[in-house]
C-alpha atoms as a PDB file:
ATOM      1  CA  UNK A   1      15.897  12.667  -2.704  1.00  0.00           C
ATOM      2  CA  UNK A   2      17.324  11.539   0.548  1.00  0.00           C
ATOM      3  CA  UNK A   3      20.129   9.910   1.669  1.00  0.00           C
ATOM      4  CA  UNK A   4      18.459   6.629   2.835  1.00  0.00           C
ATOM      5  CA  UNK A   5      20.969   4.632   4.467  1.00  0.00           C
ATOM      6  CA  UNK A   6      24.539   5.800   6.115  1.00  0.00           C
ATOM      7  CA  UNK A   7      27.199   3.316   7.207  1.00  0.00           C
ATOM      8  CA  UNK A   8      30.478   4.449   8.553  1.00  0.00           C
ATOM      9  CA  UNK A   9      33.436   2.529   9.197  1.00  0.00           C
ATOM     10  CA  UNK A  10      37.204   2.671   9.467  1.00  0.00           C
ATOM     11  CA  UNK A  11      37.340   3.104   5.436  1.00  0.00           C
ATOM     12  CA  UNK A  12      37.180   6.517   3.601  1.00  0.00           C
ATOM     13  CA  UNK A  13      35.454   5.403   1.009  1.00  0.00           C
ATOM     14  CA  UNK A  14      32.045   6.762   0.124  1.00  0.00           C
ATOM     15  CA  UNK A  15      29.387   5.449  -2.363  1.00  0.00           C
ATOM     16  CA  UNK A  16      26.522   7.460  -4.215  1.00  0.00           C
ATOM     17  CA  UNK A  17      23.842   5.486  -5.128  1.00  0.00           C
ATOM     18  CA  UNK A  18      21.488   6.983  -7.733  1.00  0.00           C
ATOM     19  CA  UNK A  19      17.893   4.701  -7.683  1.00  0.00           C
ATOM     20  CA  UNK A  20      15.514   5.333 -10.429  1.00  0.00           C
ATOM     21  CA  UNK A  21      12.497   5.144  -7.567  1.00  0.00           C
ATOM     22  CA  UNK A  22      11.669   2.469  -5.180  1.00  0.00           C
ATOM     23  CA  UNK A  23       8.265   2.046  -6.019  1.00  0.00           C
ATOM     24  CA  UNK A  24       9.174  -1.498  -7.744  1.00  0.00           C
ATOM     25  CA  UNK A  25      10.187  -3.855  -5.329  1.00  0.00           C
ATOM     26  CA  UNK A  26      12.925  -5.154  -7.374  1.00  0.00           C
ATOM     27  CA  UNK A  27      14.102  -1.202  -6.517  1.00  0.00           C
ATOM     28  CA  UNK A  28      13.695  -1.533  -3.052  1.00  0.00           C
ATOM     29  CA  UNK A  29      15.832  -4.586  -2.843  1.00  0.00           C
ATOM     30  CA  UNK A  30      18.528  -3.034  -4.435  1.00  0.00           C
ATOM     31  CA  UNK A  31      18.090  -0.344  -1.584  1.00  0.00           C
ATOM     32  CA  UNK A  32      18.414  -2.789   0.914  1.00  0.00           C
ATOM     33  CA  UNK A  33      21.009  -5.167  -0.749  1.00  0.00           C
ATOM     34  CA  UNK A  34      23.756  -1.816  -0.987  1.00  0.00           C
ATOM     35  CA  UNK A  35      22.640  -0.322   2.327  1.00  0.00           C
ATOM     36  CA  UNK A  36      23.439  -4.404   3.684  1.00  0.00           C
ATOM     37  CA  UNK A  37      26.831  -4.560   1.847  1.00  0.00           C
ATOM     38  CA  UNK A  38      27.842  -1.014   2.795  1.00  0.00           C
ATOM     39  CA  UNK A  39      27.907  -2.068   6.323  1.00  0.00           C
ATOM     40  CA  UNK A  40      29.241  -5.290   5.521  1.00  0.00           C
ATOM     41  CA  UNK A  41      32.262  -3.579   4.121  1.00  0.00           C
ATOM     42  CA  UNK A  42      32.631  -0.808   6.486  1.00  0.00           C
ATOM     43  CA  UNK A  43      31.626   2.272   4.102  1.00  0.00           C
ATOM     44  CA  UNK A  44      29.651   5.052   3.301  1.00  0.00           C
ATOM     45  CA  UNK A  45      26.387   4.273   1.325  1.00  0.00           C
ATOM     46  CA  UNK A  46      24.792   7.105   0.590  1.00  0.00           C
ATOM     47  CA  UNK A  47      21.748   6.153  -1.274  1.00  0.00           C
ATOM     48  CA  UNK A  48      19.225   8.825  -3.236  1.00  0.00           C
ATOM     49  CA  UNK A  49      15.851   8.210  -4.794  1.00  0.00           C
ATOM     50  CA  UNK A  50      14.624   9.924  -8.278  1.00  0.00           C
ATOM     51  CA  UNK A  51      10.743   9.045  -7.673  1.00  0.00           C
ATOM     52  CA  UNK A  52      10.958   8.176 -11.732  1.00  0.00           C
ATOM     53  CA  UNK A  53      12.088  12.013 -12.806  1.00  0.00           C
ATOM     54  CA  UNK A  54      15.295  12.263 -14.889  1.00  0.00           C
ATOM     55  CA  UNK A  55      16.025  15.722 -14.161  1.00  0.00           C
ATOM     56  CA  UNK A  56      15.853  14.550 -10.045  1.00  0.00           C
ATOM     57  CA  UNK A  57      18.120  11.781 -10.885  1.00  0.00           C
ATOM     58  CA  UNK A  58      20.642  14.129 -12.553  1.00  0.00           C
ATOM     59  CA  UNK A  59      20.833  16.873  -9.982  1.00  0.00           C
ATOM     60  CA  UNK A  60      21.304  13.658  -7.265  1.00  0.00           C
ATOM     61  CA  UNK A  61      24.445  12.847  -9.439  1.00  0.00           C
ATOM     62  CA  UNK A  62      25.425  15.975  -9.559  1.00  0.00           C
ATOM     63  CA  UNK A  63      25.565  15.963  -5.796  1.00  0.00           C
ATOM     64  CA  UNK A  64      27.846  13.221  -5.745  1.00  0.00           C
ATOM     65  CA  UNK A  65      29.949  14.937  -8.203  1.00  0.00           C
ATOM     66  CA  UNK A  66      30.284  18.170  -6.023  1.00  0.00           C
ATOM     67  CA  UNK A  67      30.614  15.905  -2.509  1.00  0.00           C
ATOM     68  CA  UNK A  68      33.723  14.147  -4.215  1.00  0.00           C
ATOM     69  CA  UNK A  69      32.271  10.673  -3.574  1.00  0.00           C
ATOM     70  CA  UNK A  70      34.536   7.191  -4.085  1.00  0.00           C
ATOM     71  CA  UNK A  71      32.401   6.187  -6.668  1.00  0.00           C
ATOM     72  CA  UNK A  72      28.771   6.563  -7.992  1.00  0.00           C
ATOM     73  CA  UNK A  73      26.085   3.460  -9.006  1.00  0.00           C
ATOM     74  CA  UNK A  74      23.290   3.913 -10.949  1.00  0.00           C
ATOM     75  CA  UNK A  75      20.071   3.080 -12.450  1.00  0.00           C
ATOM     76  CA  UNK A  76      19.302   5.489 -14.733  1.00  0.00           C
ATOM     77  CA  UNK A  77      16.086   6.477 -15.829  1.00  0.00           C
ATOM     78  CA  UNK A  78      16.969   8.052 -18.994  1.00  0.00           C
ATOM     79  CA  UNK A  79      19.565   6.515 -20.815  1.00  0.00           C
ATOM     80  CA  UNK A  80      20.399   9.340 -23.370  1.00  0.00           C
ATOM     81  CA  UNK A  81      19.414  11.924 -20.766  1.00  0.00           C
ATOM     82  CA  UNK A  82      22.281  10.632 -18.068  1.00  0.00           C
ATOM     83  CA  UNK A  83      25.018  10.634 -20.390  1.00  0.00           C
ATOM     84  CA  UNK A  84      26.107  14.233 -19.866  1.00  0.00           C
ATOM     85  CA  UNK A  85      26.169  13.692 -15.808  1.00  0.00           C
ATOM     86  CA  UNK A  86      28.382  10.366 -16.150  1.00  0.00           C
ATOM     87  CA  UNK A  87      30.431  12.218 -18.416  1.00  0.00           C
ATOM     88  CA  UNK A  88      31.358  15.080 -15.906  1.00  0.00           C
ATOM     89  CA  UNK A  89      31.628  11.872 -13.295  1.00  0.00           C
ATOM     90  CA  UNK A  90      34.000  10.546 -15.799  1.00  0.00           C
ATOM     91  CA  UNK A  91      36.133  13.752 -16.016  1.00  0.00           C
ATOM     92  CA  UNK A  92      36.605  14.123 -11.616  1.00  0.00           C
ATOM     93  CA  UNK A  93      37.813  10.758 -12.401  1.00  0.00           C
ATOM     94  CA  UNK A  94      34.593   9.167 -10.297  1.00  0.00           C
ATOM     95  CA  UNK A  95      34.023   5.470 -11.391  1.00  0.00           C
ATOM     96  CA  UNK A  96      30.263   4.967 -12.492  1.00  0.00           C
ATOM     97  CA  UNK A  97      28.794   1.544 -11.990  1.00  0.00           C
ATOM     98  CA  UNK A  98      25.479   0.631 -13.734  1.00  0.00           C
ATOM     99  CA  UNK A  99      22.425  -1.918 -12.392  1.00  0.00           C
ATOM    100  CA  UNK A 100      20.133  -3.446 -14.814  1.00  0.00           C
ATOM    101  CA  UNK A 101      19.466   0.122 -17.230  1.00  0.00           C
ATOM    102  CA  UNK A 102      22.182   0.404 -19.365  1.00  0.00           C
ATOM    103  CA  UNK A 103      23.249   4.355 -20.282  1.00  0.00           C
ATOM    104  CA  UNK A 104      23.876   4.856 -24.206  1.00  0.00           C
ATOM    105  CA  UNK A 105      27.349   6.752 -23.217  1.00  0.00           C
ATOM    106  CA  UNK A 106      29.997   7.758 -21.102  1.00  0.00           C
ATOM    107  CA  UNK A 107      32.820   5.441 -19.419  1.00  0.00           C
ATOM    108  CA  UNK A 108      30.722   2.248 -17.003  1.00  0.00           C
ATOM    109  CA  UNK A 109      33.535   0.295 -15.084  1.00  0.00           C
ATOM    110  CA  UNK A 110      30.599  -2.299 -14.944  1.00  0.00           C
ATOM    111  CA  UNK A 111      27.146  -3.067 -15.547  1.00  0.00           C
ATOM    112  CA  UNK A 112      25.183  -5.560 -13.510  1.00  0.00           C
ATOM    113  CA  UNK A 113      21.678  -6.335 -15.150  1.00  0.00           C
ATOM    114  CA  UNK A 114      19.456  -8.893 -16.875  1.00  0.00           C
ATOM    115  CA  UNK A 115      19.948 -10.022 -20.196  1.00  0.00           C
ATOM    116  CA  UNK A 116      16.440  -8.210 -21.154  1.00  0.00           C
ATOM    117  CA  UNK A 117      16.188  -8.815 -24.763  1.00  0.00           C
ATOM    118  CA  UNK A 118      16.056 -12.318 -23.767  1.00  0.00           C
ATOM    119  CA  UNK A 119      13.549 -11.600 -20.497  1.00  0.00           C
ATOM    120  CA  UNK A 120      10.988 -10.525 -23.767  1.00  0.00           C
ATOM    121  CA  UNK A 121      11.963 -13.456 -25.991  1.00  0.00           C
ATOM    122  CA  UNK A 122      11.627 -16.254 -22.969  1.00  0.00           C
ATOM    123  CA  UNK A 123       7.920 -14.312 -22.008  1.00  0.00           C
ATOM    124  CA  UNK A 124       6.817 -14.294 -25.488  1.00  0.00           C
ATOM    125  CA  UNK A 125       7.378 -18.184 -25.630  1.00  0.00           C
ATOM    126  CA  UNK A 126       5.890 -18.806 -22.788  1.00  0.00           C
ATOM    127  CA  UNK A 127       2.845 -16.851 -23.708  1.00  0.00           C
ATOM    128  CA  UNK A 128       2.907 -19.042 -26.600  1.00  0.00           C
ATOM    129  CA  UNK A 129       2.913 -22.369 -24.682  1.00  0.00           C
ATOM    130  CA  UNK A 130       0.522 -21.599 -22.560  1.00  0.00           C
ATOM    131  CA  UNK A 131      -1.929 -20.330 -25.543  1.00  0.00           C
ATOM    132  CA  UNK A 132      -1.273 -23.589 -27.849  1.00  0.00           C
ATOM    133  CA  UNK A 133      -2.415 -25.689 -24.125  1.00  0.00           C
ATOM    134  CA  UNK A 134      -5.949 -23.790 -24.179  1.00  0.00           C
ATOM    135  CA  UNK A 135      -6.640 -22.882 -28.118  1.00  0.00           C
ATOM    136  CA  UNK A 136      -4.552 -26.361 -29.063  1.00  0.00           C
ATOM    137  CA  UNK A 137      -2.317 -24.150 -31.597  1.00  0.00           C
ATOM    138  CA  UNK A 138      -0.515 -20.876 -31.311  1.00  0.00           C
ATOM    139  CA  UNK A 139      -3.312 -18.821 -31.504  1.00  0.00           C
ATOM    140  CA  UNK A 140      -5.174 -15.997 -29.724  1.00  0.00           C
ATOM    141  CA  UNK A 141      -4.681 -12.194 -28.306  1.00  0.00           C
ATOM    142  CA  UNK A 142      -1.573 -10.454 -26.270  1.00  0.00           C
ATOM    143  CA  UNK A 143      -1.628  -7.051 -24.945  1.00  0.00           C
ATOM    144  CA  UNK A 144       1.843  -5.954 -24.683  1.00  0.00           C
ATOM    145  CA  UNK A 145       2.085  -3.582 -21.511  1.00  0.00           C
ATOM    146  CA  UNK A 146       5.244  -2.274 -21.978  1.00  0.00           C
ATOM    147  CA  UNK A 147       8.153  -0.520 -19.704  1.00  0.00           C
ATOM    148  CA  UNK A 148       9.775   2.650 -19.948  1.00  0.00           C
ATOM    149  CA  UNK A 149      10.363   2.814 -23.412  1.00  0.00           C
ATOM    150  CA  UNK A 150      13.484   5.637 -23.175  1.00  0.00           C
ATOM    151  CA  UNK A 151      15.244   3.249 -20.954  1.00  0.00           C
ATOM    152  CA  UNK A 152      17.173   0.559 -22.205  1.00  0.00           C
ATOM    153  CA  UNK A 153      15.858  -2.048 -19.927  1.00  0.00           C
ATOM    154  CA  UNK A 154      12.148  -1.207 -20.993  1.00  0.00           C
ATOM    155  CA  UNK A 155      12.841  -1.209 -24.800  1.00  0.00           C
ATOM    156  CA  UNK A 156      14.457  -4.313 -24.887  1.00  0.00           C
ATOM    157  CA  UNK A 157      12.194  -6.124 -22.870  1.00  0.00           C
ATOM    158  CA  UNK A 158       9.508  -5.094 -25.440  1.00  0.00           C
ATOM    159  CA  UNK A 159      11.656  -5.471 -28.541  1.00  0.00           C
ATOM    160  CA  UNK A 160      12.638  -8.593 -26.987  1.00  0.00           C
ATOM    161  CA  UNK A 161       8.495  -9.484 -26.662  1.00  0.00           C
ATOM    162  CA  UNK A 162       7.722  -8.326 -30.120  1.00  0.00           C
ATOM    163  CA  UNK A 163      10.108 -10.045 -32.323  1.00  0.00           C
ATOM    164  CA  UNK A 164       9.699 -13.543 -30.820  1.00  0.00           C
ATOM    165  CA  UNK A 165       5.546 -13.376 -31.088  1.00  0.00           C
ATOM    166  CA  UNK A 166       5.810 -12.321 -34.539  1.00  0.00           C
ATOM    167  CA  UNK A 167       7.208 -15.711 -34.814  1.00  0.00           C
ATOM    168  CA  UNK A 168       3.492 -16.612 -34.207  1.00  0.00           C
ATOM    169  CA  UNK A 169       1.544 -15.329 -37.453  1.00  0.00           C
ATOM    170  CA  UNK A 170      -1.749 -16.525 -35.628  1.00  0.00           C
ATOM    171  CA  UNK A 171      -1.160 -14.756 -32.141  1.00  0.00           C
ATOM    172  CA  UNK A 172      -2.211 -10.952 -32.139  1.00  0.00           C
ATOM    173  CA  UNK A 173      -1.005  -8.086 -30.167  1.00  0.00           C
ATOM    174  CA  UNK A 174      -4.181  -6.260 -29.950  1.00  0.00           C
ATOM    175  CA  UNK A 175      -2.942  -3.558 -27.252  1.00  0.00           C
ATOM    176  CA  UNK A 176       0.520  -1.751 -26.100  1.00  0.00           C
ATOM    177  CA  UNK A 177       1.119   0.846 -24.843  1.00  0.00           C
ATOM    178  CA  UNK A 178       4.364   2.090 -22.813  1.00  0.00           C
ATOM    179  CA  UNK A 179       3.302   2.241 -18.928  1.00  0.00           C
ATOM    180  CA  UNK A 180       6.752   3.705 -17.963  1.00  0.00           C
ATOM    181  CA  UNK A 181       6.682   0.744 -15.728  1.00  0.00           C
ATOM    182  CA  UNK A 182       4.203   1.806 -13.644  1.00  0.00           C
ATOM    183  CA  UNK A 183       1.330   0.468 -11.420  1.00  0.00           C
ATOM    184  CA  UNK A 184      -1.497   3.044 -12.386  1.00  0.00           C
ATOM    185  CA  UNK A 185      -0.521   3.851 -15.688  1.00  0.00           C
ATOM    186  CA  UNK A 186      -0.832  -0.124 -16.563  1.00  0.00           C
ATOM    187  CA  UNK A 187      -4.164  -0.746 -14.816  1.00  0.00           C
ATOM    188  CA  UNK A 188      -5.653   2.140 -16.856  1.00  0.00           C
ATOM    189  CA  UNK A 189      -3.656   1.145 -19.996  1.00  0.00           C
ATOM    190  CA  UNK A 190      -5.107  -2.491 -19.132  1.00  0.00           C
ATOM    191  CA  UNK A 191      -8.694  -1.141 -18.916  1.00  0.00           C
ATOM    192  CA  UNK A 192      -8.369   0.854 -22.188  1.00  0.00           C
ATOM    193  CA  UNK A 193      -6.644  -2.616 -23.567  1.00  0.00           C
ATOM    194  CA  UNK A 194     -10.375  -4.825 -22.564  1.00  0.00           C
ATOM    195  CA  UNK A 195     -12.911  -2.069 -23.594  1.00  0.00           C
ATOM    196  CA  UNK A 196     -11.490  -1.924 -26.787  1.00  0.00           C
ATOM    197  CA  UNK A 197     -11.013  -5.934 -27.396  1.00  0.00           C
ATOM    198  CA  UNK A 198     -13.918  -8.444 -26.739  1.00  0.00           C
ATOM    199  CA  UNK A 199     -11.124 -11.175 -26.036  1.00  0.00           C
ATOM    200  CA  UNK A 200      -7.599 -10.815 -24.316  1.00  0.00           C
ATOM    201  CA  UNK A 201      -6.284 -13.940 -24.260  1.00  0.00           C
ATOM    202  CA  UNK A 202      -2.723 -13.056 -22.613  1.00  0.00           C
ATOM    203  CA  UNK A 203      -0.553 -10.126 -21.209  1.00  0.00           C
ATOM    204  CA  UNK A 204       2.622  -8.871 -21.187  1.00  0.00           C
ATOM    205  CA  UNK A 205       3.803  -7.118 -18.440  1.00  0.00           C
ATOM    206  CA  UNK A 206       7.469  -5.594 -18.724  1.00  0.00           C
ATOM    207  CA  UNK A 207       7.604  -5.837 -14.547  1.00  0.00           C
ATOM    208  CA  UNK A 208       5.499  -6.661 -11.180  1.00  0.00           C
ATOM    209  CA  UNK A 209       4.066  -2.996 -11.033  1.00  0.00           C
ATOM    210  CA  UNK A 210       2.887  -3.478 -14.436  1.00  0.00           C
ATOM    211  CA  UNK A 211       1.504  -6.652 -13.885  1.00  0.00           C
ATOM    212  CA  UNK A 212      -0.070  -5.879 -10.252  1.00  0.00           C
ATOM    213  CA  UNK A 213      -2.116  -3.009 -12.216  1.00  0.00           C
ATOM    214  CA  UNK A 214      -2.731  -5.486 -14.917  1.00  0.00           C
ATOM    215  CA  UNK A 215      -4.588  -7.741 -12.459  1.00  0.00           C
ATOM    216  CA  UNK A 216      -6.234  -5.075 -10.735  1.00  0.00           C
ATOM    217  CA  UNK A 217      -7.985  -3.920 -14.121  1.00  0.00           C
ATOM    218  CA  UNK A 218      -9.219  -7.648 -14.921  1.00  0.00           C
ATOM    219  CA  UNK A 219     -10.932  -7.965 -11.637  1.00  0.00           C
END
């Protein structure tokens, strides 16, 4: 799990980062934007990666917990399961700090992320556009590959998706499944989503893994 980056200056202050994974690049700019301000501002950045497992993610905060850190950020993977280990960060009187996932409890000084109910809602009109400019009306066949459903980023970007193309009686979600935002688990999803449809008119894709497997399954 790693500490990936170290910077240590005059300050005492010491940061535990807790990264879902880095296998989205959006993930590994986060890496490199705290590992950039840590030395920017003089302190520690201690930065850990879960590789996508909850229970990994957990035992990383609880490492920050033990080490007495300044104050823990977070993307959490699960955001029931975290609640219990921002809650303990909560009672050592650790400030938590959230990017982009939101957690469903415990005390967040702040939470930096996308508004992603609206990320689904601007994609689903978009979709739609670009359907009514080939079919000359709002018509024709999505497959919905969504994100990690358990976290709160991947279920609003979905619910997000699915109530605004139900606004579109005559364009069909044919396919979704949840591909825990993942590159393999969408290009097979994406396969299973064109044997089973003669026509896919559209996709979906809750973020660039998803959509990277999504193209590598159409060609």
């Amino acid at each position: 799990q790693s500490g990936s980056s170290n910077s240590t200056g005059s300050s005492n202050i010491t940061v535990g980062v807790c990264l879902s994974s880095f296998h989205a690049g959006f993930m590994t700019a986060v890496n490199q934007a705290v590992t950039d301000k840590g030395k920017e501002l003089g302190i520690t950045v201690n930065v850990s990666n879960a590789n996508g497992d909850a229970s990994v993610q957990a035992d990383n905060m609880q490492n920050y917990i033990t080490q007495g850190v300044s104050a823990i950020v977070i993307n959490p993977i699960d955001s029931n399961g975290i609640i219990p280990s921002i809650q303990q960060a909560n009672s050592k009187g650790i400030p938590v700090f959230i990017i982009d996932t939101d957690a469903a409890g415990g005390e967040i000084i702040n939470r930096n992320a996308t508004d992603n109910i609206k990320a689904g809602k601007t994609a689903a009109d978009y979709i739609a556009e670009k359907l009514k400019g080939k079919n000359s009306e709002y018509k024709g066949t999505v497959v919905n590959l969504a994100g990690k459903i358990s976290q709160a980023s991947g279920y609003e970007r979905d619910k997000g998706f699915m109530d605004e193309i139900a606004k579109y009686p005559d364009i069909k979600v044919v396919f979704r499944q949840d591909c825990d935002f993942d590159q393999e688990k969408s290009l097979n999803a994406m396969m299973n989503a064109l044997q089973a449809n003669d026509t896919v008119d559209a996709v979906f894709a809750a973020n660039d893994n998803t959509a990277l497997g999504a193209v590598k399954a159409i060609e």
